[in-house]
Protein backbone atom coordinates (compact mmCIF):
# COMPACT_ATOMS: atom_id res chain seq x y z
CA UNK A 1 0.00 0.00 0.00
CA UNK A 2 0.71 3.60 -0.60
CA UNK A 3 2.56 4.50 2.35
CA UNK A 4 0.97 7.89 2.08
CA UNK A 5 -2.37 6.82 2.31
CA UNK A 6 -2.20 4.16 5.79
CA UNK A 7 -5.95 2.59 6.68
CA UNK A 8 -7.73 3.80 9.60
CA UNK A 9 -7.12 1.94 12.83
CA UNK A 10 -9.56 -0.96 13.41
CA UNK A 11 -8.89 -0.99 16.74
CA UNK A 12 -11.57 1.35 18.82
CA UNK A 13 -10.07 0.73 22.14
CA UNK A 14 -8.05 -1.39 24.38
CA UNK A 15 -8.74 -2.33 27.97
CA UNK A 16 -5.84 -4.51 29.37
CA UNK A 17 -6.45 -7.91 27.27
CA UNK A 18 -9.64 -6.77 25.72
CA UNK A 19 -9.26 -5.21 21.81
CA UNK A 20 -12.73 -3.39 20.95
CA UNK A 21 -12.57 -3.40 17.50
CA UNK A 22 -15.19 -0.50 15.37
CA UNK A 23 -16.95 -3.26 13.48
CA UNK A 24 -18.40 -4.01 16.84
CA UNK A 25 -18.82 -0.83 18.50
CA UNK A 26 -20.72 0.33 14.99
CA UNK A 27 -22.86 -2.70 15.42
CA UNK A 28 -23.86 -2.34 18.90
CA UNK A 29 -24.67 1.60 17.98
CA UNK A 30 -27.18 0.05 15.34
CA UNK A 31 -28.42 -2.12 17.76
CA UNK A 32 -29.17 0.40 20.11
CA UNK A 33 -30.40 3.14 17.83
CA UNK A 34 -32.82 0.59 16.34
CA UNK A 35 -34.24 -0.78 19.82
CA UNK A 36 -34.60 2.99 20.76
CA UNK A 37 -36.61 3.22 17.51
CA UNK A 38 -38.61 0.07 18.05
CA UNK A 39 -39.45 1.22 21.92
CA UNK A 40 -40.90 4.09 21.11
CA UNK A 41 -43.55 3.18 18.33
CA UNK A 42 -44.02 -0.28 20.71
CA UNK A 43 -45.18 2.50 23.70
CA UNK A 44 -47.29 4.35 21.14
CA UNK A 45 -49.08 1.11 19.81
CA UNK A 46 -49.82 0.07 23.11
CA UNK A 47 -47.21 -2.54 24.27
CA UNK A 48 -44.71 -2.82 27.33
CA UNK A 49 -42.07 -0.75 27.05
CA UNK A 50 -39.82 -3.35 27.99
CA UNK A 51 -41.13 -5.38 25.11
CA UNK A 52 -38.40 -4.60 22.46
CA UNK A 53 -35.80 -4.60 25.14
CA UNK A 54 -36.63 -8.70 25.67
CA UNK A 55 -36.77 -9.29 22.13
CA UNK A 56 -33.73 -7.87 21.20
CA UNK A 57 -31.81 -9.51 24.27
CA UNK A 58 -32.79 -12.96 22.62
CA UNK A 59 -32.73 -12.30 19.02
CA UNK A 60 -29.29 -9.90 18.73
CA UNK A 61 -27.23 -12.84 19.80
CA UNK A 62 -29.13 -15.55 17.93
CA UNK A 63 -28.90 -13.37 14.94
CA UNK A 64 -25.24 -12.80 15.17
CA UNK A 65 -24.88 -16.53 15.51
CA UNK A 66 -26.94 -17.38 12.32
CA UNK A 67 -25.37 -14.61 10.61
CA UNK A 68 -22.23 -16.36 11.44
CA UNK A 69 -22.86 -19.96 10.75
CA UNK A 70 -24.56 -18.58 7.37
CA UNK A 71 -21.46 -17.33 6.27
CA UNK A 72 -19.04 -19.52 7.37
CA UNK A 73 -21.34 -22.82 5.63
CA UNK A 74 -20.59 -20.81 2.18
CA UNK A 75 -17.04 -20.30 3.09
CA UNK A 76 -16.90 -23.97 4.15
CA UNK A 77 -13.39 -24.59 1.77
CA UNK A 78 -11.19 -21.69 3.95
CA UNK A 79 -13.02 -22.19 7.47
CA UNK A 80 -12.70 -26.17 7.42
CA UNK A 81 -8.80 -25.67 7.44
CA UNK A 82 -9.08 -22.34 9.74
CA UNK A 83 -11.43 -23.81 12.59
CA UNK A 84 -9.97 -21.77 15.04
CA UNK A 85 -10.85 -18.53 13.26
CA UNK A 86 -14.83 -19.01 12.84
CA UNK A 87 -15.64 -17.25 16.30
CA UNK A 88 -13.48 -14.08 15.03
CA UNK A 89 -16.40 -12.17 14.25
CA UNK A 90 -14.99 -8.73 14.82
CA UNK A 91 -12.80 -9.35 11.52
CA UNK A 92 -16.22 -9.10 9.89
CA UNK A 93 -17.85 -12.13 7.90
CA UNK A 94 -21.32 -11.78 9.41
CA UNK A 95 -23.99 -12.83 6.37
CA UNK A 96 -27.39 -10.19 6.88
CA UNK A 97 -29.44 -12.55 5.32
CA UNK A 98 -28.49 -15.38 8.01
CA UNK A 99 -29.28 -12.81 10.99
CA UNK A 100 -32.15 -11.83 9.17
CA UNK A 101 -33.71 -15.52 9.29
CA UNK A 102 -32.34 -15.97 12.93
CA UNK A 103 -34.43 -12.75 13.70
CA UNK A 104 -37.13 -13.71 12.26
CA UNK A 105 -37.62 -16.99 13.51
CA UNK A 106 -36.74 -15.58 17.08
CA UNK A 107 -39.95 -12.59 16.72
CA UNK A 108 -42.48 -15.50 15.54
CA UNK A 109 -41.17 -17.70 18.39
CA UNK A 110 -41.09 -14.79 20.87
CA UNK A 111 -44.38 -13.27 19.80
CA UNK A 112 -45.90 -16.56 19.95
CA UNK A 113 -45.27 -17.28 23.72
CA UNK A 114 -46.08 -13.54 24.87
CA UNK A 115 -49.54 -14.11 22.99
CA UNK A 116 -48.63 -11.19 20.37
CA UNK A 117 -49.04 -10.91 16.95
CA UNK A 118 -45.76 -11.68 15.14
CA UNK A 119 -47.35 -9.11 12.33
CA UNK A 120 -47.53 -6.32 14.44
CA UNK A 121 -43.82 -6.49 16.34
CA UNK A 122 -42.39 -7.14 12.52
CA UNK A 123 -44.19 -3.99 11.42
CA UNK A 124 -42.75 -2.42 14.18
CA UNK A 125 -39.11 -3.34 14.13
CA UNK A 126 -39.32 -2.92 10.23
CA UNK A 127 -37.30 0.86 10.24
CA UNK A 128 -35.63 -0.53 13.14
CA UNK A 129 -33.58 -3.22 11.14
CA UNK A 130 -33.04 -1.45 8.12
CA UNK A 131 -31.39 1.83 10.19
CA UNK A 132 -29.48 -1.04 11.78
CA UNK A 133 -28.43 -2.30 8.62
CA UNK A 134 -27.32 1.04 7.46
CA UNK A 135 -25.22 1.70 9.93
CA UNK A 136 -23.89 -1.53 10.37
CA UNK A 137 -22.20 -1.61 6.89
CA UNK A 138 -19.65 1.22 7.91
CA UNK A 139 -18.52 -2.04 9.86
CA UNK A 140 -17.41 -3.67 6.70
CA UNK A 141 -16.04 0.08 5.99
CA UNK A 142 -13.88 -0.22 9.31
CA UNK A 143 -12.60 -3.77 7.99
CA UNK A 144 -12.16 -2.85 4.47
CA UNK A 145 -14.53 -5.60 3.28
CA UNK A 146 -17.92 -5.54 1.26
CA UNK A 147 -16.29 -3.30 -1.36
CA UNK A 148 -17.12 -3.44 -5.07
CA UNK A 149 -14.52 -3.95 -8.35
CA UNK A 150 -11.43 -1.73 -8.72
CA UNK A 151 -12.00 1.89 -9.75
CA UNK A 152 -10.01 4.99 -10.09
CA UNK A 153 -8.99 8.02 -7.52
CA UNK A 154 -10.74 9.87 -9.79
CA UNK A 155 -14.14 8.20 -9.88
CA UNK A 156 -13.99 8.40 -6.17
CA UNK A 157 -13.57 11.85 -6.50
CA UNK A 158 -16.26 12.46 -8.75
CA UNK A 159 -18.56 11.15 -6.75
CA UNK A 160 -17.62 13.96 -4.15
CA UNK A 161 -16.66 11.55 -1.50
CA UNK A 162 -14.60 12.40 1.58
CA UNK A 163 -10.77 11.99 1.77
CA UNK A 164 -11.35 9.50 4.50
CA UNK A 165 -13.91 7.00 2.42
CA UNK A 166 -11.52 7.53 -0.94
CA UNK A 167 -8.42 6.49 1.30
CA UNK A 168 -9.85 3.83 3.18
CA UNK A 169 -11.29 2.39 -0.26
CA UNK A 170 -7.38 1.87 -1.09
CA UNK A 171 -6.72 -1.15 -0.51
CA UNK A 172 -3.90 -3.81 -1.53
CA UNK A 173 -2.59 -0.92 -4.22
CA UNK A 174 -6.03 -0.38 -5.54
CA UNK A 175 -9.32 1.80 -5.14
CA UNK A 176 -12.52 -0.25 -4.89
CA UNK A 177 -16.09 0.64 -5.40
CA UNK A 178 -17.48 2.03 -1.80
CA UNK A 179 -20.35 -0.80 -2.31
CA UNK A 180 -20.92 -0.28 1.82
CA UNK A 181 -21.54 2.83 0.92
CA UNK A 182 -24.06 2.49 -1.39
CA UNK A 183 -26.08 0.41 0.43
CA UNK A 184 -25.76 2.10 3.61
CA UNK A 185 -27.14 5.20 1.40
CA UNK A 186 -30.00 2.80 0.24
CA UNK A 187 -30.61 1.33 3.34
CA UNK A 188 -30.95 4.61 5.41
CA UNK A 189 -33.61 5.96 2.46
CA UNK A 190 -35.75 2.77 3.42
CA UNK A 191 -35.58 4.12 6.86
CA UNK A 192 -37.09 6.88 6.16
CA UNK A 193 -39.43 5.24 3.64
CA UNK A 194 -40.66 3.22 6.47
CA UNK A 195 -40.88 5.72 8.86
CA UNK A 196 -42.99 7.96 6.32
CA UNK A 197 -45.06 4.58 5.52
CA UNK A 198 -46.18 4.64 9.33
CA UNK A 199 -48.66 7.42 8.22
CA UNK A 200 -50.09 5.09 5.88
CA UNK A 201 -53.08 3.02 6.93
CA UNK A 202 -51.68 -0.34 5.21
CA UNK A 203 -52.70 -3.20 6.28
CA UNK A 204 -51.15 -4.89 9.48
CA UNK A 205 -47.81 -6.88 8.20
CA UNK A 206 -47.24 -5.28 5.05
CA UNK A 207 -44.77 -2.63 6.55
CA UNK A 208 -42.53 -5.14 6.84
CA UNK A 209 -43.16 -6.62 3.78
CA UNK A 210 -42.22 -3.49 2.54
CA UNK A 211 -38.60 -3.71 4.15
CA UNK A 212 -38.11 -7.00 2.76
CA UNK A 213 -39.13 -5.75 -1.00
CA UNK A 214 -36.95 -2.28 -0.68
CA UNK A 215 -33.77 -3.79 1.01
CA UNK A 216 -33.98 -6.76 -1.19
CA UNK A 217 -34.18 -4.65 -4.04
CA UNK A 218 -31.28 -2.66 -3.30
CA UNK A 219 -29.22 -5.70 -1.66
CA UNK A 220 -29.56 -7.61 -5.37
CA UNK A 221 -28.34 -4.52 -7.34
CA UNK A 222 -25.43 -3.70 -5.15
CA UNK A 223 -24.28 -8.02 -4.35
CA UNK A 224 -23.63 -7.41 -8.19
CA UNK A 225 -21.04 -5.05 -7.43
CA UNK A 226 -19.52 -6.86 -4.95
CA UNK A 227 -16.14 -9.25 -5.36
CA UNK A 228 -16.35 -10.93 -1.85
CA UNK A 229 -20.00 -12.30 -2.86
CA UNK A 230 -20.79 -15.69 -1.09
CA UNK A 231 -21.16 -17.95 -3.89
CA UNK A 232 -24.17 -20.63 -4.84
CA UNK A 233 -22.43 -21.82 -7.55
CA UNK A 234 -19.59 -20.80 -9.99
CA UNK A 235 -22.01 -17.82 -11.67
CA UNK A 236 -25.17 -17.55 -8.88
CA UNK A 237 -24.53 -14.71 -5.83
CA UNK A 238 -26.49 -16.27 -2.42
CA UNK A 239 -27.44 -13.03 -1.86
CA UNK A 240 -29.31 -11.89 -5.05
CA UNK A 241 -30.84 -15.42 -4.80
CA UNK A 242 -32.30 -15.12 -1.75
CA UNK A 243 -33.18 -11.36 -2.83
CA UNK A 244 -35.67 -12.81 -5.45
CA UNK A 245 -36.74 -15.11 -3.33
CA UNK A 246 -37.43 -12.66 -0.51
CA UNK A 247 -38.96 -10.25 -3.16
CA UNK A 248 -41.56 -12.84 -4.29
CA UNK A 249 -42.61 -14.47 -1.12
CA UNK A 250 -43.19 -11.13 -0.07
CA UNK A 251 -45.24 -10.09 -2.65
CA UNK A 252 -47.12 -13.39 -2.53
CA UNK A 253 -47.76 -13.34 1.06
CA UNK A 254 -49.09 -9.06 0.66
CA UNK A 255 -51.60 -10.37 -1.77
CA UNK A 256 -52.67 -13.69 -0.48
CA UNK A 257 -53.41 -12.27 2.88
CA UNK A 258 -55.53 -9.85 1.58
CA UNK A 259 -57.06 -12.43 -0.47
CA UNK A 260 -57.53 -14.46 2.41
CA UNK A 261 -58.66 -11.73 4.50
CA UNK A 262 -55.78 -12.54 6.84
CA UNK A 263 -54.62 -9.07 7.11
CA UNK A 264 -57.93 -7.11 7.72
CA UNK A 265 -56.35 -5.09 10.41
CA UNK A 266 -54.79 -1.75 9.45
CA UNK A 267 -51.70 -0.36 10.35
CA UNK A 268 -53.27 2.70 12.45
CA UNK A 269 -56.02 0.66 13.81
């Protein structure tokens, strides 16, 4: 590397034997913004206020674990000669899409044995996991991971980015697309997509629905860009698979529980 342009320190603090690296700190701030998020609409719709706070003390670390396992099954060939190095999570390799099915099994489990309506707390978290997201991807900016194909100084400069993004994008003797940033950028206009949706008398589920069809949208766009994709096969990205598939289901479920007259309560009720 350039030894004019050094990457910043992943390192946020030390404490004696304890390294607190920024992927995790920026996590954790996600975490908390979101649950802050997810509190306050809970109070207004009528629910505990220490509702959220239970959820997200059982689902957080099941989420992290299945976003773990998720990536390390698809990166089977490296991890099954490095053993010791799949609990290293704060070097990044956490898969959304497997702590996005740990969630959600977790809320329909959770919501289930409070005697709530899985529907309702998934409408509710909706903006919460998608600001989580966003700011959870200038994790992968910390670690210098989740970047897109080689580019020029000069198309990072066009795009009017900070010194600190276009030098941390150099990596190895190359720029790299800022694909973390993109979908950070993408994610954080679903937030406020969803928050703006919470006006809107839709039916009771189908905020969340419209997470899944806007981040998945975004998410199979962007996994294009990427050249750290988790692979399916030789020429199919997991990720823009399971975007489809998330983009379908969700459309099929909007309009067959309407159909059904399974989602007759409104949003706003």
């Amino acid at each position: 590397m350039n030894a004019a342009i050094q990457p910043l320190d992943r390192v946020f603090l030390h404490l004696g034997p304890i390294t607190i690296y920024w992927y995790g700190v920026i996590i954790g701030t996600g975490v908390l913004l979101g649950l802050w998020v997810a509190t306050r609409e809970a109070v207004r719709r009528g629910l505990a206020k220490e509702t959220f706070v239970d959820l997200v003390l059982l689902a957080v670390p099941i989420a992290i674990v299945c976003a773990r396992t998720y990536y390390v099954i698809f990166e089977w060939d490296y991890y099954s000669q490095h053993v010791s190095e799949i609990p290293r999570i704060w070097e990044g390799g956490l898969a959304i899409h497997g702590g996005l099915i740990g969630a959600i099994i977790t809320g329909i489990i959770f919501a289930k044995r409070r005697g709530l309506s899985f529907w309702k707390l998934a409408d509710i978290a909706a903006p919460s996991i998608i600001l989580g997201q966003a700011i959870g991807r200038w994790g992968n900016f910390m670690n210098q991971e989740a970047h897109g194909g080689p580019v020029t100084r000069q198309f990072l400069e066009n795009l009017h980015l900070p010194d600190f993004i276009i030098n941390q994008m150099y990596i190895d003797g190359q720029y790299y697309h800022p694909t973390f940033l993109y979908e950070s950028i993408w994610d954080f206009i679903g937030f406020l997509l969803l928050l703006a949706l919470r006006r809107v008398n839709l039916r009771r589920g189908e905020l969340f629905l419209s997470y899944l069809i806007w981040y998945s949208i975004g998410r199979f766009f962007i996994e294009g860009m990427r050249t750290d994709s988790l692979m399916l096969t030789a020429h199919l990205r997991m990720a823009q698979v399971v975007s489809i598939t998330l983009i379908l289901l969700a459309v099929v479920l909007w309009v067959t529980r309407r159909f059904r007259g399974m989602a007759e309560e409104r949003y706003l009720d």
